[in-house]
PDB file of N, CA and C in Angstrom:
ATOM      1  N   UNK A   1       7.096   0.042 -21.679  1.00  0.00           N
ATOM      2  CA  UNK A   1       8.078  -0.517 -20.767  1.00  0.00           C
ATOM      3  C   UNK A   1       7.357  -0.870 -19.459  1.00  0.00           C
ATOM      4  N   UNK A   2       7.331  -1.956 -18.881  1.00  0.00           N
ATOM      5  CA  UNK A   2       6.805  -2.067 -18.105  1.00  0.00           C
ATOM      6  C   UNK A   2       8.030  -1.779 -16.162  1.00  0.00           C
ATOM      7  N   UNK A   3       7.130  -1.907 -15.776  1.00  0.00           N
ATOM      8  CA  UNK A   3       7.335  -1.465 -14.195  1.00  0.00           C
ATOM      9  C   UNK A   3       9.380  -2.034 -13.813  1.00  0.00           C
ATOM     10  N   UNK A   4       8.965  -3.574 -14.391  1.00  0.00           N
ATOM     11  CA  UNK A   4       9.895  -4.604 -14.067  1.00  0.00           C
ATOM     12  C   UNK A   4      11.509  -4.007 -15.059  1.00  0.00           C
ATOM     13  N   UNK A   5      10.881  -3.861 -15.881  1.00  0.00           N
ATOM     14  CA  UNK A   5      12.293  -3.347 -17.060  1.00  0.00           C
ATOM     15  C   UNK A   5      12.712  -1.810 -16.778  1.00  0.00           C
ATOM     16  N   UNK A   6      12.244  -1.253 -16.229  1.00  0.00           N
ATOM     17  CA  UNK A   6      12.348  -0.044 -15.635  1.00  0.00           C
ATOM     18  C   UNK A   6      13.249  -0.171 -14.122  1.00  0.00           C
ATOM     19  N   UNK A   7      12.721  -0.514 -14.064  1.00  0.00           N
ATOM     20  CA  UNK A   7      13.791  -0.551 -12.863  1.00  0.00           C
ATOM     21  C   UNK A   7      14.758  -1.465 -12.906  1.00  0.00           C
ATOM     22  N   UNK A   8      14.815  -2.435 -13.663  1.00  0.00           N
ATOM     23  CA  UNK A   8      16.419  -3.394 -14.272  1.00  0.00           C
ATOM     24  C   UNK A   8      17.040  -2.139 -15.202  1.00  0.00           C
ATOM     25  N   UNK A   9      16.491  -1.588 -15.870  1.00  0.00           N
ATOM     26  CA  UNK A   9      17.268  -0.083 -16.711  1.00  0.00           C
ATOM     27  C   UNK A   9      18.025   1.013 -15.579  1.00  0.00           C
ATOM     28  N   UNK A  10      16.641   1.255 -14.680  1.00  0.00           N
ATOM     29  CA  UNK A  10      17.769   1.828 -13.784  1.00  0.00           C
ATOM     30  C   UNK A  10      18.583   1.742 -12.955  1.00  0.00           C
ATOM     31  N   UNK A  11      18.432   0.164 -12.445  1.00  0.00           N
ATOM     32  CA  UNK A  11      19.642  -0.205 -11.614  1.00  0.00           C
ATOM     33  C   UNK A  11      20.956  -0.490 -12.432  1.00  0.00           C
ATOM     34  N   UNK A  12      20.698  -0.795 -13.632  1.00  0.00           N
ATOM     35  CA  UNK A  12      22.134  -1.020 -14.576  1.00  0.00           C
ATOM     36  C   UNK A  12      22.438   0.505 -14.753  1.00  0.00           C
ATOM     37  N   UNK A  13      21.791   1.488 -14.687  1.00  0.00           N
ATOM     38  CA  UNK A  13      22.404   3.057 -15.374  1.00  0.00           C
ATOM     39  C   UNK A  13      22.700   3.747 -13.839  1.00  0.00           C
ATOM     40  N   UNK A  14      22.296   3.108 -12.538  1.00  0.00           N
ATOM     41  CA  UNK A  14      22.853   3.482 -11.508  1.00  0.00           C
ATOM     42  C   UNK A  14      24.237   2.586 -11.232  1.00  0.00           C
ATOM     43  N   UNK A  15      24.401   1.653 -11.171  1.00  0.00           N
ATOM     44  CA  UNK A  15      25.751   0.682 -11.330  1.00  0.00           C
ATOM     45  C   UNK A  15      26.816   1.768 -12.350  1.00  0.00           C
ATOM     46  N   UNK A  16      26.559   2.237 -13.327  1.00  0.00           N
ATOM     47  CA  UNK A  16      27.043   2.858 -13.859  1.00  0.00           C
ATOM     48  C   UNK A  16      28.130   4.553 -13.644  1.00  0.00           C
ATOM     49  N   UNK A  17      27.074   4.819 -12.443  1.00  0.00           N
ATOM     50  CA  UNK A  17      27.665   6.278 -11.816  1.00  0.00           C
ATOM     51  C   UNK A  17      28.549   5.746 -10.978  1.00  0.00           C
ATOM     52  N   UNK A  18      29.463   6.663 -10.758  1.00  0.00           N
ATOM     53  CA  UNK A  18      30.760   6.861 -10.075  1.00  0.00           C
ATOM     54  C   UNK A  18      31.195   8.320  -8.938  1.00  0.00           C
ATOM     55  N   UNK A  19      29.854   9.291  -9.664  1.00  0.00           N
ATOM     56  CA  UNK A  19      29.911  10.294  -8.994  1.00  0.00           C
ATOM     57  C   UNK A  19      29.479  10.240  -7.761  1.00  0.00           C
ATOM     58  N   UNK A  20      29.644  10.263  -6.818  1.00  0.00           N
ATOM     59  CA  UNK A  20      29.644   9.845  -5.888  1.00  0.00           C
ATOM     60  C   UNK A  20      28.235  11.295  -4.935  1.00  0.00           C
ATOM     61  N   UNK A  21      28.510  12.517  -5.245  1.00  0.00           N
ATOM     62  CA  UNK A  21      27.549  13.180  -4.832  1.00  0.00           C
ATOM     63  C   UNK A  21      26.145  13.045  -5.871  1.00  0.00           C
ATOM     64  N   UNK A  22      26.313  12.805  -6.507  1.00  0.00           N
ATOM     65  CA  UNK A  22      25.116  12.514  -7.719  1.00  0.00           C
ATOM     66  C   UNK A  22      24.356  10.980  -7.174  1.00  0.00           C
ATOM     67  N   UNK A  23      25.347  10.055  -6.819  1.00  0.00           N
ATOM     68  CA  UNK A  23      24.540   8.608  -5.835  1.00  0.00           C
ATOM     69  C   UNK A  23      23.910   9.116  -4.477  1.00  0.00           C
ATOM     70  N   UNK A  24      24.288  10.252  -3.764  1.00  0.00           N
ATOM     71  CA  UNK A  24      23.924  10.620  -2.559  1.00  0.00           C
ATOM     72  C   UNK A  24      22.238  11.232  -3.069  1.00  0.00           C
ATOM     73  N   UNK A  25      22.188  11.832  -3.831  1.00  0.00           N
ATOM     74  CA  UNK A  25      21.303  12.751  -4.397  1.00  0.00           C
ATOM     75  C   UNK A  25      19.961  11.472  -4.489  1.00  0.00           C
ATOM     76  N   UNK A  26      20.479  10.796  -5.472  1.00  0.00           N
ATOM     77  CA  UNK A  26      19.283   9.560  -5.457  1.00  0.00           C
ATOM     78  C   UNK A  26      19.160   8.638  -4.401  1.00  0.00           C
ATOM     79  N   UNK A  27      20.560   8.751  -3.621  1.00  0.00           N
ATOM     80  CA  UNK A  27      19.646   8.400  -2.581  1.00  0.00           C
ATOM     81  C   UNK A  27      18.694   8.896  -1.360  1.00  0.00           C
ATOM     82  N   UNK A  28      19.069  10.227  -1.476  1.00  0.00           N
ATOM     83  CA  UNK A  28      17.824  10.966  -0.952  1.00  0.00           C
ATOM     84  C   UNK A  28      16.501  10.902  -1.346  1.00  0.00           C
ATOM     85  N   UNK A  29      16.770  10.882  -2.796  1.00  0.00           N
ATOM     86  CA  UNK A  29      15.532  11.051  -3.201  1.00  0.00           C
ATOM     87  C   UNK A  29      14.487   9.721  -3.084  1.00  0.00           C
ATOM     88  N   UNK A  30      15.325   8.310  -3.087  1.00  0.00           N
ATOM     89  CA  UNK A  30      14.624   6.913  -2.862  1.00  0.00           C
ATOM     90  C   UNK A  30      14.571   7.044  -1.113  1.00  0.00           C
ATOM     91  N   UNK A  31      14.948   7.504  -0.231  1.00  0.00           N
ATOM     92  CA  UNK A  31      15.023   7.386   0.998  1.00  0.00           C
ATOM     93  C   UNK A  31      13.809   8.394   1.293  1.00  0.00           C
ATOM     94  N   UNK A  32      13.353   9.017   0.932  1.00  0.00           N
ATOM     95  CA  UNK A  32      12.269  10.333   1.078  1.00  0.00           C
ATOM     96  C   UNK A  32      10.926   9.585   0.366  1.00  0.00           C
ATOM     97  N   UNK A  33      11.357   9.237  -0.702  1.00  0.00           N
ATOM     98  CA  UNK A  33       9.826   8.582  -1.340  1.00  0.00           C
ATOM     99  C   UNK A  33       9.538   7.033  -0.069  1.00  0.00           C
ATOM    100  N   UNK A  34      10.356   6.024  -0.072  1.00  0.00           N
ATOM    101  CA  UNK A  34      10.644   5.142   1.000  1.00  0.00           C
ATOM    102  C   UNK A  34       9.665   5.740   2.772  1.00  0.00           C
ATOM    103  N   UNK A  35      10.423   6.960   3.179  1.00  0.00           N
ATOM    104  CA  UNK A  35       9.670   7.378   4.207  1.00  0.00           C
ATOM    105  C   UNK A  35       8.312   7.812   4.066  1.00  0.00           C
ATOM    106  N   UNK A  36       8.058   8.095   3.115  1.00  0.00           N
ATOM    107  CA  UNK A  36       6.740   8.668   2.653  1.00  0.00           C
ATOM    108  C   UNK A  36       5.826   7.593   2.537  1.00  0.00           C
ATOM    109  N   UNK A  37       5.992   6.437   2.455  1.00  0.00           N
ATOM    110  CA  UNK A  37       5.095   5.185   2.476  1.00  0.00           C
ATOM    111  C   UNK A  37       5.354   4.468   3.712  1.00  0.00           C
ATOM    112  N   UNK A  38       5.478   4.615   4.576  1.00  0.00           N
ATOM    113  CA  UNK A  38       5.969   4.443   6.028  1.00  0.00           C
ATOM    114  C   UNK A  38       4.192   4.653   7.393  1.00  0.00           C
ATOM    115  N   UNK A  39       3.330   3.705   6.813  1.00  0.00           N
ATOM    116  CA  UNK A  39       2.235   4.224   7.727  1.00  0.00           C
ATOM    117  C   UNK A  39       2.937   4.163   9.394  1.00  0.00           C
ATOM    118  N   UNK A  40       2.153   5.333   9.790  1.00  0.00           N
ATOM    119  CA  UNK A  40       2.313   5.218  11.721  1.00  0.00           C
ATOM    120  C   UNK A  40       0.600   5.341  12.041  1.00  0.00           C
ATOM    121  N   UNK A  41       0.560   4.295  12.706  1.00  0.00           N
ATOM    122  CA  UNK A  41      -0.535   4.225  13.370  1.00  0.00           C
ATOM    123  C   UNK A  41      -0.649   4.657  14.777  1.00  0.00           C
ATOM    124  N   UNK A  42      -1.867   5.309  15.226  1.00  0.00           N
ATOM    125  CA  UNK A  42      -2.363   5.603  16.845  1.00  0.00           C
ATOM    126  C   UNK A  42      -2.412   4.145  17.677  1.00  0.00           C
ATOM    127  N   UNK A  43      -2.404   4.196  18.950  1.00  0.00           N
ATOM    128  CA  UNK A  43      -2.918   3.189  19.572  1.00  0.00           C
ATOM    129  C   UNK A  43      -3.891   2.610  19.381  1.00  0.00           C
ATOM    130  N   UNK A  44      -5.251   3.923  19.011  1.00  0.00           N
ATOM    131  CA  UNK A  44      -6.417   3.476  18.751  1.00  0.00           C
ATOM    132  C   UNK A  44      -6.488   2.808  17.861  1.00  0.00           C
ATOM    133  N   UNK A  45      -5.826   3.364  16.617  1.00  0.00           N
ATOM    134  CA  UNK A  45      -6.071   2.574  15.224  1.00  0.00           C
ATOM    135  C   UNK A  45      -5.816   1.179  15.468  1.00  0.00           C
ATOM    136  N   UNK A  46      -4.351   1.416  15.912  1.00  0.00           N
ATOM    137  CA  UNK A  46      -3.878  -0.378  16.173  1.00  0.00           C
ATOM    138  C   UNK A  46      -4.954  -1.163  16.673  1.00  0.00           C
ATOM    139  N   UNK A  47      -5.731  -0.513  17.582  1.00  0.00           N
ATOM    140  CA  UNK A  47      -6.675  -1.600  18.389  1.00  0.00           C
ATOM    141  C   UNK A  47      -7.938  -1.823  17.711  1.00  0.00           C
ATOM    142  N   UNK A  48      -8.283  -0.985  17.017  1.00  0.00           N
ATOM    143  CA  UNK A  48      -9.193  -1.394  16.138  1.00  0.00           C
ATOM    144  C   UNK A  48      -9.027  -1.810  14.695  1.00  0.00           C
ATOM    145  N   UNK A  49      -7.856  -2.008  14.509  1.00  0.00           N
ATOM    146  CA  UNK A  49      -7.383  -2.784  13.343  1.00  0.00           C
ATOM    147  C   UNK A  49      -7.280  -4.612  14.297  1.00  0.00           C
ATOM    148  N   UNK A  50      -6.600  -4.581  15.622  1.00  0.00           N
ATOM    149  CA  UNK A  50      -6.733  -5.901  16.243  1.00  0.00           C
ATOM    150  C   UNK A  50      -8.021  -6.842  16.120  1.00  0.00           C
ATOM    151  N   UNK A  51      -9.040  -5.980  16.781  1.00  0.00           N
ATOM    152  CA  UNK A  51     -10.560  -6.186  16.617  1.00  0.00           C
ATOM    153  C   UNK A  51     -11.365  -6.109  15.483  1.00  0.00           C
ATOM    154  N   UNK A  52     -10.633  -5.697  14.394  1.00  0.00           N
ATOM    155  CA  UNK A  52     -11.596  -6.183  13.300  1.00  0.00           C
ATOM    156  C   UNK A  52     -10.685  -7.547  12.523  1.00  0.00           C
ATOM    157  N   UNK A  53      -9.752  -7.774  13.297  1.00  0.00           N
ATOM    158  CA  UNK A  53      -9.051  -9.127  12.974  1.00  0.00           C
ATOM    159  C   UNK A  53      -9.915 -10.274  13.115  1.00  0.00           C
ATOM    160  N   UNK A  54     -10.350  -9.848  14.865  1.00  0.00           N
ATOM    161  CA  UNK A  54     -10.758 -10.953  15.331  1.00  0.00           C
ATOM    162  C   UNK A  54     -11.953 -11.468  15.469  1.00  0.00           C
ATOM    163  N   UNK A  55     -12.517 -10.315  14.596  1.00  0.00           N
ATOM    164  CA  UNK A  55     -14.601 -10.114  13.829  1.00  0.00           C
ATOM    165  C   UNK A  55     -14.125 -10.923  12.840  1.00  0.00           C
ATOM    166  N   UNK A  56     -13.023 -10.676  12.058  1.00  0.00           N
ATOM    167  CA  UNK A  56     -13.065 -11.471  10.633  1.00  0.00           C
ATOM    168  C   UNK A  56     -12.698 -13.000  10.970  1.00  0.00           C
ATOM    169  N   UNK A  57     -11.862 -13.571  11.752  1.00  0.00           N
ATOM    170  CA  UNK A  57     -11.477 -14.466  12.266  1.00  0.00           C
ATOM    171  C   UNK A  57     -13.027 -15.683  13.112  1.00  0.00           C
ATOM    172  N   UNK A  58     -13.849 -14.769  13.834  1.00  0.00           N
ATOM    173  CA  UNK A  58     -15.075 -14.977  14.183  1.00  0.00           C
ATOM    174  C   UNK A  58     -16.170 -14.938  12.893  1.00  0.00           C
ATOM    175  N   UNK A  59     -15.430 -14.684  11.877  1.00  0.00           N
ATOM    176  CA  UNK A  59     -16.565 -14.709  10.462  1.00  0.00           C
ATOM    177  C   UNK A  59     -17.857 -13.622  10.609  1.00  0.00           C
ATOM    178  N   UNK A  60     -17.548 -12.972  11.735  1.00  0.00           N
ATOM    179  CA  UNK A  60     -18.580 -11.705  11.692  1.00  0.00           C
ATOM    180  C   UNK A  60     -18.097 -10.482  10.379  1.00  0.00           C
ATOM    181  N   UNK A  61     -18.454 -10.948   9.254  1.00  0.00           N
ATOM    182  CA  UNK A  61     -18.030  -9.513   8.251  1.00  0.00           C
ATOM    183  C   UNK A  61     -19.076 -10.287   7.076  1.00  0.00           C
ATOM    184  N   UNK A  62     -19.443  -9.589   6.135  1.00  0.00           N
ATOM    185  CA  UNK A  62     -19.802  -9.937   5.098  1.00  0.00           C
ATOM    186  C   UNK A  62     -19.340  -9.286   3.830  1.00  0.00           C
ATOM    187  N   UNK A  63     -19.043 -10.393   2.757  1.00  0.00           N
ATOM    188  CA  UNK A  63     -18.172 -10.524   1.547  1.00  0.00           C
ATOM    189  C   UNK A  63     -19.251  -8.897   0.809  1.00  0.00           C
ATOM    190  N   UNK A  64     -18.236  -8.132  -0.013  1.00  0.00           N
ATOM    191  CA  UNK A  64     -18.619  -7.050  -0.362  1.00  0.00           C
ATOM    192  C   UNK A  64     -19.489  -7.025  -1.810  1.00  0.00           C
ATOM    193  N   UNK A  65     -19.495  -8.512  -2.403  1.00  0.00           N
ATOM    194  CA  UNK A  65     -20.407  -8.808  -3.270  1.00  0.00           C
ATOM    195  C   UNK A  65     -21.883  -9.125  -2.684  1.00  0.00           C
ATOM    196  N   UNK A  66     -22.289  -9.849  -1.755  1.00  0.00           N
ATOM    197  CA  UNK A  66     -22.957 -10.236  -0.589  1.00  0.00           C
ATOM    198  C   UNK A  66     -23.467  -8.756  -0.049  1.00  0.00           C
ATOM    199  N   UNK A  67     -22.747  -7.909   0.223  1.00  0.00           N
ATOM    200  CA  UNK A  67     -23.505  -6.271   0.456  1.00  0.00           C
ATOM    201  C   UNK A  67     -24.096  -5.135  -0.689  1.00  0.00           C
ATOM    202  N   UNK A  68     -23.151  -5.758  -2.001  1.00  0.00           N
ATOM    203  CA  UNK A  68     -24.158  -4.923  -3.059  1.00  0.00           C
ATOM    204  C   UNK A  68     -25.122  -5.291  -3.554  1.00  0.00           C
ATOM    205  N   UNK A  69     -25.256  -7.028  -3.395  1.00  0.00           N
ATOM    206  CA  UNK A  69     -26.456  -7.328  -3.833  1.00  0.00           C
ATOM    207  C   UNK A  69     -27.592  -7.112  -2.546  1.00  0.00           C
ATOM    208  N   UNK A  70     -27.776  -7.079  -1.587  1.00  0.00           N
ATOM    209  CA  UNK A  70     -28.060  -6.284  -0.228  1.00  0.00           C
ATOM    210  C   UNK A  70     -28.715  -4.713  -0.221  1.00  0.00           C
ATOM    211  N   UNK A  71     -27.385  -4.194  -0.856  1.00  0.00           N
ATOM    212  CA  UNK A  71     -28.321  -2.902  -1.086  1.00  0.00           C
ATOM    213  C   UNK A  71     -28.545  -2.671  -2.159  1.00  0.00           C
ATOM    214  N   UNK A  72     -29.044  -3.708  -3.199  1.00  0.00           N
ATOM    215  CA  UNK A  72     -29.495  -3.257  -4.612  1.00  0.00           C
ATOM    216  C   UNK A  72     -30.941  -3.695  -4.137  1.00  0.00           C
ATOM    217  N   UNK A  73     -31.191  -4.779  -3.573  1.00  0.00           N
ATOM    218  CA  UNK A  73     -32.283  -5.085  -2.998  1.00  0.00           C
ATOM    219  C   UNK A  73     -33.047  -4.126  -2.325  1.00  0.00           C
ATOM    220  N   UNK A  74     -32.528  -3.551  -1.240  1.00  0.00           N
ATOM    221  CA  UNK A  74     -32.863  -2.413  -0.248  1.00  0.00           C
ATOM    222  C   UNK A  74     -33.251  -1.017  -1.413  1.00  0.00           C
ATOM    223  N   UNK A  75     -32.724  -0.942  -2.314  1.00  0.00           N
ATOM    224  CA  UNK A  75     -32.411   0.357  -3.291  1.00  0.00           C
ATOM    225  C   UNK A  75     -33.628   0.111  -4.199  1.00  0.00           C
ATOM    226  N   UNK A  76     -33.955  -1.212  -4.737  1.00  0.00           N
ATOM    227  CA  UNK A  76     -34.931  -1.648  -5.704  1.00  0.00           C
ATOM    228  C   UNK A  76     -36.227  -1.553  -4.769  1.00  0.00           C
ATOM    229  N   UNK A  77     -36.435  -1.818  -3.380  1.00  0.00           N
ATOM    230  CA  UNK A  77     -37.439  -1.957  -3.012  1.00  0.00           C
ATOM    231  C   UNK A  77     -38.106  -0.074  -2.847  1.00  0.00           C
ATOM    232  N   UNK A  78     -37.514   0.698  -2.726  1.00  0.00           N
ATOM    233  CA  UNK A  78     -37.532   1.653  -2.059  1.00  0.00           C
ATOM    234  C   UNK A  78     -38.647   2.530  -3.418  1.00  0.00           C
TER     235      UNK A  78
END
């Protein structure tokens, strides 16, 4: 079953309840998993997430295929 049919199964078998403390229940439980993926970032982070925007934007970064062949080189010479 994939991801997509799984959750069309359970929104039709939630449409289905009526119990009304049993809908509260799941929704705790989707409101808790929900907060739990909720990043908070520091100031700092923020600002150095800004600045490596604007390295990548300035094309200062190099592609991570471009660095293994880099240090296979560096690794082979050694």
């Amino acid at each position: 079953m994939t991801t997509i049919e799984l959750k069309k199964q359970l929104i039709n078998r939630i449409a289905e309840i009526d119990d009304e403390s049993f809908l509260q229940a799941i929704k705790t439980i989707l409101d808790s998993k929900t907060q739990s993926q909720v990043l908070t970032l520091t100031d700092t982070q923020r600002q150095e997430i800004f600045e490596s925007k604007k390295h990548i934007e300035q094309g200062l970064f190099i592609e991570q295929d471009d660095l293994d062949e880099k240090f296979n080189q560096w690794k082979r010479s050694k």
